[in-house]
Protein backbone atom coordinates (compact mmCIF):
# COMPACT_ATOMS: atom_id res chain seq x y z
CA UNK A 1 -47.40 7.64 -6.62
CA UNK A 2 -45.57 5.07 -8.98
CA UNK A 3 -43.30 7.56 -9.95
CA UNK A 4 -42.48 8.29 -6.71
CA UNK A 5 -42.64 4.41 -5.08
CA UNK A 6 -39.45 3.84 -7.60
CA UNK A 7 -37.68 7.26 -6.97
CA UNK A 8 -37.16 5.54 -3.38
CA UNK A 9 -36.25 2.33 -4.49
CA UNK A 10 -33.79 3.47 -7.16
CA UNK A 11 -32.42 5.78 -4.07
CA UNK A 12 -31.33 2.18 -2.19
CA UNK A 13 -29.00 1.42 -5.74
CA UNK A 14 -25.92 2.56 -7.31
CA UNK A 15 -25.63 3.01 -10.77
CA UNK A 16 -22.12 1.56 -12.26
CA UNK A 17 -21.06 2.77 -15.80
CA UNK A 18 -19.14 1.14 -18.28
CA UNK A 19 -16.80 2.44 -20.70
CA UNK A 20 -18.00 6.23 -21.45
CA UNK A 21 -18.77 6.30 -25.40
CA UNK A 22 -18.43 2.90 -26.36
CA UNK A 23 -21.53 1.56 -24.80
CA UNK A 24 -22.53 -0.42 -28.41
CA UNK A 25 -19.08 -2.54 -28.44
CA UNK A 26 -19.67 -3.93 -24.62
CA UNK A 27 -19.59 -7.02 -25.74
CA UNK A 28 -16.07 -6.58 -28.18
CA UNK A 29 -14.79 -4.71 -25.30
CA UNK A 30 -15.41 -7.89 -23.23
CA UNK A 31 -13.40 -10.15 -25.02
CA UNK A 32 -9.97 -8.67 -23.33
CA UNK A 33 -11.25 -8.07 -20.39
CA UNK A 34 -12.19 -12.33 -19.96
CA UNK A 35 -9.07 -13.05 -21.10
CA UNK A 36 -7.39 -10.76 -18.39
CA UNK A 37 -9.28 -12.31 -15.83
CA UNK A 38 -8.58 -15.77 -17.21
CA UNK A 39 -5.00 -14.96 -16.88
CA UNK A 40 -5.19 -13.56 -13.84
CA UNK A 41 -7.36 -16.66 -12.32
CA UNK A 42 -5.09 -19.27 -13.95
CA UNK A 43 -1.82 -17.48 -13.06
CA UNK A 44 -2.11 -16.86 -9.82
CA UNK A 45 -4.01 -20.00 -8.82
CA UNK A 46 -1.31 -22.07 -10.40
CA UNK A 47 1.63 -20.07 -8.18
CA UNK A 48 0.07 -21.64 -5.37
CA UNK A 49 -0.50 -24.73 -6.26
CA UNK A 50 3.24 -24.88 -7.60
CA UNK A 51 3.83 -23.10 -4.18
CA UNK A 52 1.76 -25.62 -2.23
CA UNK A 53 3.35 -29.00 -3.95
CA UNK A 54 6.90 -28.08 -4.12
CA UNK A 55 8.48 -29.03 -0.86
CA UNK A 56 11.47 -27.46 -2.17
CA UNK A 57 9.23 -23.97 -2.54
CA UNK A 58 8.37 -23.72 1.39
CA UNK A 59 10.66 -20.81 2.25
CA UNK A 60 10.11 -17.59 3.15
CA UNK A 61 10.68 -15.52 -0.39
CA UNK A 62 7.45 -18.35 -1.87
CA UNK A 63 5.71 -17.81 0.97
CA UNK A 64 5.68 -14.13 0.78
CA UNK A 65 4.76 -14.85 -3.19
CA UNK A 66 2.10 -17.12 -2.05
CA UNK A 67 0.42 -13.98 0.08
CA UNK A 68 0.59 -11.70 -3.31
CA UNK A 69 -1.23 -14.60 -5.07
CA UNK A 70 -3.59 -14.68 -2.73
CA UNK A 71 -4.09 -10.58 -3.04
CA UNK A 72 -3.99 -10.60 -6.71
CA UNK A 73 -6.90 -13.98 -6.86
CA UNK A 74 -9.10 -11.47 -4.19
CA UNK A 75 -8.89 -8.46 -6.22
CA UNK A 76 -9.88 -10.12 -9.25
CA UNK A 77 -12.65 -11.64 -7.84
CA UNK A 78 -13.67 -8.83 -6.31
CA UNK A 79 -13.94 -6.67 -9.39
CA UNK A 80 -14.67 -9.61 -12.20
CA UNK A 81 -18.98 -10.11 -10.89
CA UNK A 82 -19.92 -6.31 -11.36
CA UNK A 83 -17.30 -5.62 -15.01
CA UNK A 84 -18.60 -8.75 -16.90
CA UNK A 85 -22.11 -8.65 -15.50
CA UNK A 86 -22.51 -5.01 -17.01
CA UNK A 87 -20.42 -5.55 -19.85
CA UNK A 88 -22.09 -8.99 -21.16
CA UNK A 89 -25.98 -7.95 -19.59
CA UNK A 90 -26.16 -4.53 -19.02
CA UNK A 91 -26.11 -4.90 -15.41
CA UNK A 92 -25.92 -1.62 -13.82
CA UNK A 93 -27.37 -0.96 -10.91
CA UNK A 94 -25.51 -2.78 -7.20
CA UNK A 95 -26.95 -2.18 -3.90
CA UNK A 96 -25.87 0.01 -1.31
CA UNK A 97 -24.49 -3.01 0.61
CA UNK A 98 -23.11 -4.83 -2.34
CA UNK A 99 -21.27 -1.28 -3.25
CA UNK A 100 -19.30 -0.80 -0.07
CA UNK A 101 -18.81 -4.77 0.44
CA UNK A 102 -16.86 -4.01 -2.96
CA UNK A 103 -15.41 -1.09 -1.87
CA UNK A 104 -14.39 -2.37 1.48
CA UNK A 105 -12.49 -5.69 -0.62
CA UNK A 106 -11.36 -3.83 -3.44
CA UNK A 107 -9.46 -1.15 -1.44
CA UNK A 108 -8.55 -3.86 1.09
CA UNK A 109 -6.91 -6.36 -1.47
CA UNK A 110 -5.07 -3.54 -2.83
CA UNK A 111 -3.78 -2.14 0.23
CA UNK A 112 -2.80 -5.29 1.18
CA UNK A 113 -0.59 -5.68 -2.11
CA UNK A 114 1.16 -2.84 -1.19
CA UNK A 115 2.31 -4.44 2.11
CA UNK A 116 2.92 -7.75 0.71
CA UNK A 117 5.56 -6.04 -1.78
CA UNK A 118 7.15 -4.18 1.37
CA UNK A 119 7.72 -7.15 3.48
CA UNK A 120 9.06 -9.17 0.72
CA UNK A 121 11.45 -5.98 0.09
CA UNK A 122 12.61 -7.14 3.37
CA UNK A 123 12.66 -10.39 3.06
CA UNK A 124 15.26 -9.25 0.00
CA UNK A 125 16.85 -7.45 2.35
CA UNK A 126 17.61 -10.06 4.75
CA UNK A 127 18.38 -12.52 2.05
CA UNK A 128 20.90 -10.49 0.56
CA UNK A 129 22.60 -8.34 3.21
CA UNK A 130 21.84 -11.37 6.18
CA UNK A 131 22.06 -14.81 4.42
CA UNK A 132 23.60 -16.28 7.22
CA UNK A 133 20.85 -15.34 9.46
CA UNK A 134 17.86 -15.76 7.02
CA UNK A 135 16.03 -18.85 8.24
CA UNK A 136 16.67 -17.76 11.90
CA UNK A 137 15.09 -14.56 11.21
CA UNK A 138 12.46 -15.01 9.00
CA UNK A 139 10.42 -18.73 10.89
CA UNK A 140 7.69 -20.08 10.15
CA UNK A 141 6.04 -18.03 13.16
CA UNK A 142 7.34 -14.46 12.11
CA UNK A 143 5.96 -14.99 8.42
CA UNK A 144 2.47 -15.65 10.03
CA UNK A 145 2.80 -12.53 12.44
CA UNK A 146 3.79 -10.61 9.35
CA UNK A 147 0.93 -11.51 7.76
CA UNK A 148 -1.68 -11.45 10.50
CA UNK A 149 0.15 -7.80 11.14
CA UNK A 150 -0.45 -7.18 6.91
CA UNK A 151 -4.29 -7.86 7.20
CA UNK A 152 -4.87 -5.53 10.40
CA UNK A 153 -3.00 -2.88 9.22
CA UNK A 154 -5.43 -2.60 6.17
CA UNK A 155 -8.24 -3.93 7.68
CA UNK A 156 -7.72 -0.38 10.31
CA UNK A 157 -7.11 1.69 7.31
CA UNK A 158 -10.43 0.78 5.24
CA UNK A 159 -12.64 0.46 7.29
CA UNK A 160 -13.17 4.16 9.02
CA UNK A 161 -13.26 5.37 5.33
CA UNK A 162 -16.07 3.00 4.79
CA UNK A 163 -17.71 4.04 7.96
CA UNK A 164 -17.00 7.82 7.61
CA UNK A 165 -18.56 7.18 3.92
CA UNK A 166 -21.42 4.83 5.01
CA UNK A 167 -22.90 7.79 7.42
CA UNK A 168 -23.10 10.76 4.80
CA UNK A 169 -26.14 11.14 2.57
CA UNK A 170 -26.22 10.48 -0.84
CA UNK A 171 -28.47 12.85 -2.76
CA UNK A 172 -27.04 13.56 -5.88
CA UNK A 173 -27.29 11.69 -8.85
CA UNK A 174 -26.71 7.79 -7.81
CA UNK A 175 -24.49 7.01 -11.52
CA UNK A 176 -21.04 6.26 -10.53
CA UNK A 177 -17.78 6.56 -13.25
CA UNK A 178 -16.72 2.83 -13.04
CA UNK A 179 -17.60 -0.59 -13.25
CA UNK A 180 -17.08 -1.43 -9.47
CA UNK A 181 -17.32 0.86 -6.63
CA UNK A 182 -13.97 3.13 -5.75
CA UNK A 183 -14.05 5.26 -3.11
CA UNK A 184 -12.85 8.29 -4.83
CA UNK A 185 -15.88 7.81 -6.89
CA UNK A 186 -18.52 7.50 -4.46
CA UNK A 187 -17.47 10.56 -2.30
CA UNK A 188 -17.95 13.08 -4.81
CA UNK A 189 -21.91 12.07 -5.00
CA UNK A 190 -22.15 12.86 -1.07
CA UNK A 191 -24.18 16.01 -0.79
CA UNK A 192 -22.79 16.87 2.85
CA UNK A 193 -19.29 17.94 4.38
CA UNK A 194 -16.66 15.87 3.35
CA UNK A 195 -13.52 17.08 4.69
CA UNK A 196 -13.09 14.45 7.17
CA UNK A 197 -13.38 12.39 4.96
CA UNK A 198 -10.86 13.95 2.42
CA UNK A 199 -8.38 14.17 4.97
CA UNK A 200 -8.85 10.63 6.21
CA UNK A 201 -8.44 9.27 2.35
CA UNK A 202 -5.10 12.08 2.16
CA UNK A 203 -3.32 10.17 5.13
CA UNK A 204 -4.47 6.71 4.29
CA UNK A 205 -2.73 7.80 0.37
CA UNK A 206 0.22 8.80 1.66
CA UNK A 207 0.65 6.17 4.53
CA UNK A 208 0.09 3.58 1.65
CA UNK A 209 1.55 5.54 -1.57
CA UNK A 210 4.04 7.42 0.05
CA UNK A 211 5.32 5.20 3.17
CA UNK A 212 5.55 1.94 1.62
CA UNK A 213 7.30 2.57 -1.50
CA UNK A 214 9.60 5.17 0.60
CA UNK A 215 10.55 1.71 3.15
CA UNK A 216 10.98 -0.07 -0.51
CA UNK A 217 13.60 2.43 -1.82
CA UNK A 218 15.37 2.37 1.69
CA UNK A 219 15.71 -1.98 1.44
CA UNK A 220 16.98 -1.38 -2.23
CA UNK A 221 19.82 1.09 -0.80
CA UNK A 222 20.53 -1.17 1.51
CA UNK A 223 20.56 -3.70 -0.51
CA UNK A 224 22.93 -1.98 -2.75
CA UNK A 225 24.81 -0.87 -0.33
CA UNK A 226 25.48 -3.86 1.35
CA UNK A 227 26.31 -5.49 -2.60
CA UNK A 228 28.55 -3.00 -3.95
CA UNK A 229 30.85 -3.10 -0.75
CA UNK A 230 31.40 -6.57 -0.39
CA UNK A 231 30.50 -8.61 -3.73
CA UNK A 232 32.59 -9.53 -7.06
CA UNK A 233 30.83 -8.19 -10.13
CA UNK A 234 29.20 -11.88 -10.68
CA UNK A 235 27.74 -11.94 -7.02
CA UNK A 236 26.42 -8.66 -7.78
CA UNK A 237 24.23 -9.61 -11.13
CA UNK A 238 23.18 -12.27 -9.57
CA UNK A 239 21.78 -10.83 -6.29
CA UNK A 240 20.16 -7.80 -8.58
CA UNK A 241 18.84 -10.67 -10.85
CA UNK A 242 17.02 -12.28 -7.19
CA UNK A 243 15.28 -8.81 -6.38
CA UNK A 244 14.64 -8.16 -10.46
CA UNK A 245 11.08 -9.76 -10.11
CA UNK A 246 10.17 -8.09 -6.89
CA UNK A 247 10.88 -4.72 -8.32
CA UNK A 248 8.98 -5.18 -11.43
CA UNK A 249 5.95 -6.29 -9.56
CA UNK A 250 6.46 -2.90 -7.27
CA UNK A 251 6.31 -0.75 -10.46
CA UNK A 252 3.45 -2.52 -11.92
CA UNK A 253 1.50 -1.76 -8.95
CA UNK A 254 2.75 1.90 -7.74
CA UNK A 255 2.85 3.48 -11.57
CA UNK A 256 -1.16 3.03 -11.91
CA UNK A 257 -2.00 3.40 -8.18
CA UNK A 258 0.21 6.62 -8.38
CA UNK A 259 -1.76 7.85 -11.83
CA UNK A 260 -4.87 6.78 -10.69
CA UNK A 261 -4.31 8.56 -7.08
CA UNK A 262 -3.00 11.67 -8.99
CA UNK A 263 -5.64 12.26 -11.68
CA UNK A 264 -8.92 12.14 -9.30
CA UNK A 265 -7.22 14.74 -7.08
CA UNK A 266 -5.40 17.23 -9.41
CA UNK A 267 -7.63 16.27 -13.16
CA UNK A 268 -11.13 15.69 -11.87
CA UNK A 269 -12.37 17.62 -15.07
CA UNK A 270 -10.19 15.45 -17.24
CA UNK A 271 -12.75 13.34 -19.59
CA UNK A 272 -14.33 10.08 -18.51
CA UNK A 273 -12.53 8.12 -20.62
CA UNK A 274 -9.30 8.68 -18.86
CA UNK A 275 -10.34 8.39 -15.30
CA UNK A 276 -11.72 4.71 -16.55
CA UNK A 277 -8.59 3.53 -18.46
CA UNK A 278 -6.80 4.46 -15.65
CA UNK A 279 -8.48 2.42 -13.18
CA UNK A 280 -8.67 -0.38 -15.00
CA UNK A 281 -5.24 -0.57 -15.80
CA UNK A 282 -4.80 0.00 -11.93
CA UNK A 283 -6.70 -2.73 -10.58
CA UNK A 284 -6.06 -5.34 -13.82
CA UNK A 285 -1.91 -4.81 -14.36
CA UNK A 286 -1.13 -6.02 -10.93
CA UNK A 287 -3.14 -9.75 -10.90
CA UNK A 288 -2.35 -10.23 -14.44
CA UNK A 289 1.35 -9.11 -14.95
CA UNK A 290 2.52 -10.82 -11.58
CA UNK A 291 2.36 -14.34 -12.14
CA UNK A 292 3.99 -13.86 -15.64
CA UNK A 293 6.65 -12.08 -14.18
CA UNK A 294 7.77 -14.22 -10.69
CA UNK A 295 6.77 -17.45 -13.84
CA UNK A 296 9.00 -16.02 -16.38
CA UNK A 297 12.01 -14.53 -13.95
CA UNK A 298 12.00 -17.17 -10.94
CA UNK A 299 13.26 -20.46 -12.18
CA UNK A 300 12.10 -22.43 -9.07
CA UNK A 301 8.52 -21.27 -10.12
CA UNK A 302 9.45 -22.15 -14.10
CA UNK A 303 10.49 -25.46 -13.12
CA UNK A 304 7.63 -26.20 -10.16
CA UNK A 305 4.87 -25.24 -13.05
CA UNK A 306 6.67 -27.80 -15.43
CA UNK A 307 6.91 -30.35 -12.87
CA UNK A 308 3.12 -29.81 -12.14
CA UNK A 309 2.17 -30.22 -15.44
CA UNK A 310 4.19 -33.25 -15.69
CA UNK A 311 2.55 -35.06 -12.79
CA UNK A 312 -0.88 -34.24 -14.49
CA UNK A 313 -0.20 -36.07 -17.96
CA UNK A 314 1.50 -39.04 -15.98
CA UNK A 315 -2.18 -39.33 -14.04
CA UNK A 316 -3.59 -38.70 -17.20
């Protein structure tokens, strides 16, 4: 009767795993991990507040940079309870509830990053191939309906995935591959038909990992375009040098998205270890590598984060 009483309450749990093999060194392995987060906490939290301070910063390109802040701070919070929790306690099991709120934010946040990066490939665009017409065409006003537009979009694609998911039984074994819940993870423990759902998750991948970066390309050929016909060779580097940070942040998130994406549909027998790394690298590169790069390339943010820390030791 026991035996059975927890059978049925284990059945209302997911079971998250941690790194496949290494399960003594959880605690080593945590180390980098908190100092990723840390990064990616401090980084980003300090873009806005640079962001927020510097009058000078309150223009369309920082307010677009603001928005991937924002993304990058939500999908490191929304992965950072369930990794350290199992990695420094041995946490495993998450409710049904918690495991789809998680799914629901961490597809959400990243989804959203994807159209943050294409509207500021527009507002590149605009900047570059329209500078006359820049602050008439990207107000105040548009930025906000961009944004609301940004948060619906992804909002409309996660959710019926979640629903479709939500409705299917789950009888197989409850032990997920990851630290956090993915949705290519908890499908394949659905003992039911799935092929609406597989062909739901195909169209939201390629409206996300094939349209966006597709609308990217097109603004950099534009861009380009608009550069190599008009511009002396100086103009030129420096207009490439303006879009240099947005394009490294687009490769830092489409590479792992793309692998990721890639190796649970074509190498699903390919071992553990490799479906993890993957994913981590996915959902950690992006909030972590971003605020170095727009710190590091963007000398409006270099010199906002030195002015900020200058104003601190004088109230100090």
């Amino acid at each position: 009767m026991s035996k059975e009483n927890n059978t049925t309450q284990d059945a209302f749990y997911f079971i998250l795993t941690g790194i496949p093999g290494f399960e003594a060194f959880h605690i080593w392995i945590s180390i980098p991990f908190c100092c990723f987060y840390t990064i990616s906490i401090m980084g980003n939290t300090t873009i806005l507040a640079v962001i927020r301070t510097e009058p000078s910063l309150h223009q369309p390109m920082y307010l677009f940079l603001s928005m991937l802040a924002l993304t990058d701070l939500g999908l490191t919070l929304t992965t950072l309870p369930t990794v350290m929790q199992l990695l420094w306690f041995n946490i495993q099991k998450i409710t049904f509830e918690g495991c789809f709120a998680q799914f629901f934010f961490l597809h959400g946040f990243s989804s959203i990053e994807s159209s943050v990066l294409l509207a500021m490939s527009f507002d590149r665009y605009v900047a570059i191939c329209r500078p006359l017409h820049y602050a008439s065409i990207l107000t105040s006003k548009v930025i906000g309906r961009i944004g609301v537009a940004i948060i619906c979009r992804c909002v409309l694609a996660v959710l019926p995935s979640l629903l479709l998911l939500k409705r299917l039984p789950f009888c197989h074994s409850h032990l997920l591959s990851h630290s956090y819940c993915l949705h290519q993870d908890m499908i394949r423990l659905v003992c039911a038909d799935i092929r609406v759902n597989s062909w739901f998750a195909l169209v939201l991948v390629l409206l996300i990992i094939a349209v966006d970066p597709l609308l990217i390309v097109l603004s950099y050929a534009l861009i380009l375009k608009s550069i190599l016909g008009t511009a002396t060779w100086t103009e030129r580097v420096r207009a490439l040098n303006n879009c240099l940070s947005h394009f490294l942040a687009v490769l830092v998130l489409y590479v792992p998205m793309v692998s990721v994406s890639m190796t649970h549909r074509f190498a699903k027998h390919a071992s553990p270890l490799v479906h993890v790394v993957l994913a981590n690298i996915y959902l950690l590169t992006p909030p972590v590598m971003n605020p170095i790069i727009y710190s590091v390339k963007t000398k409006q943010i270099r010199q906002g984060i030195f002015h900020l820390l200058f104003q601190r030791k004088m109230h100090e």
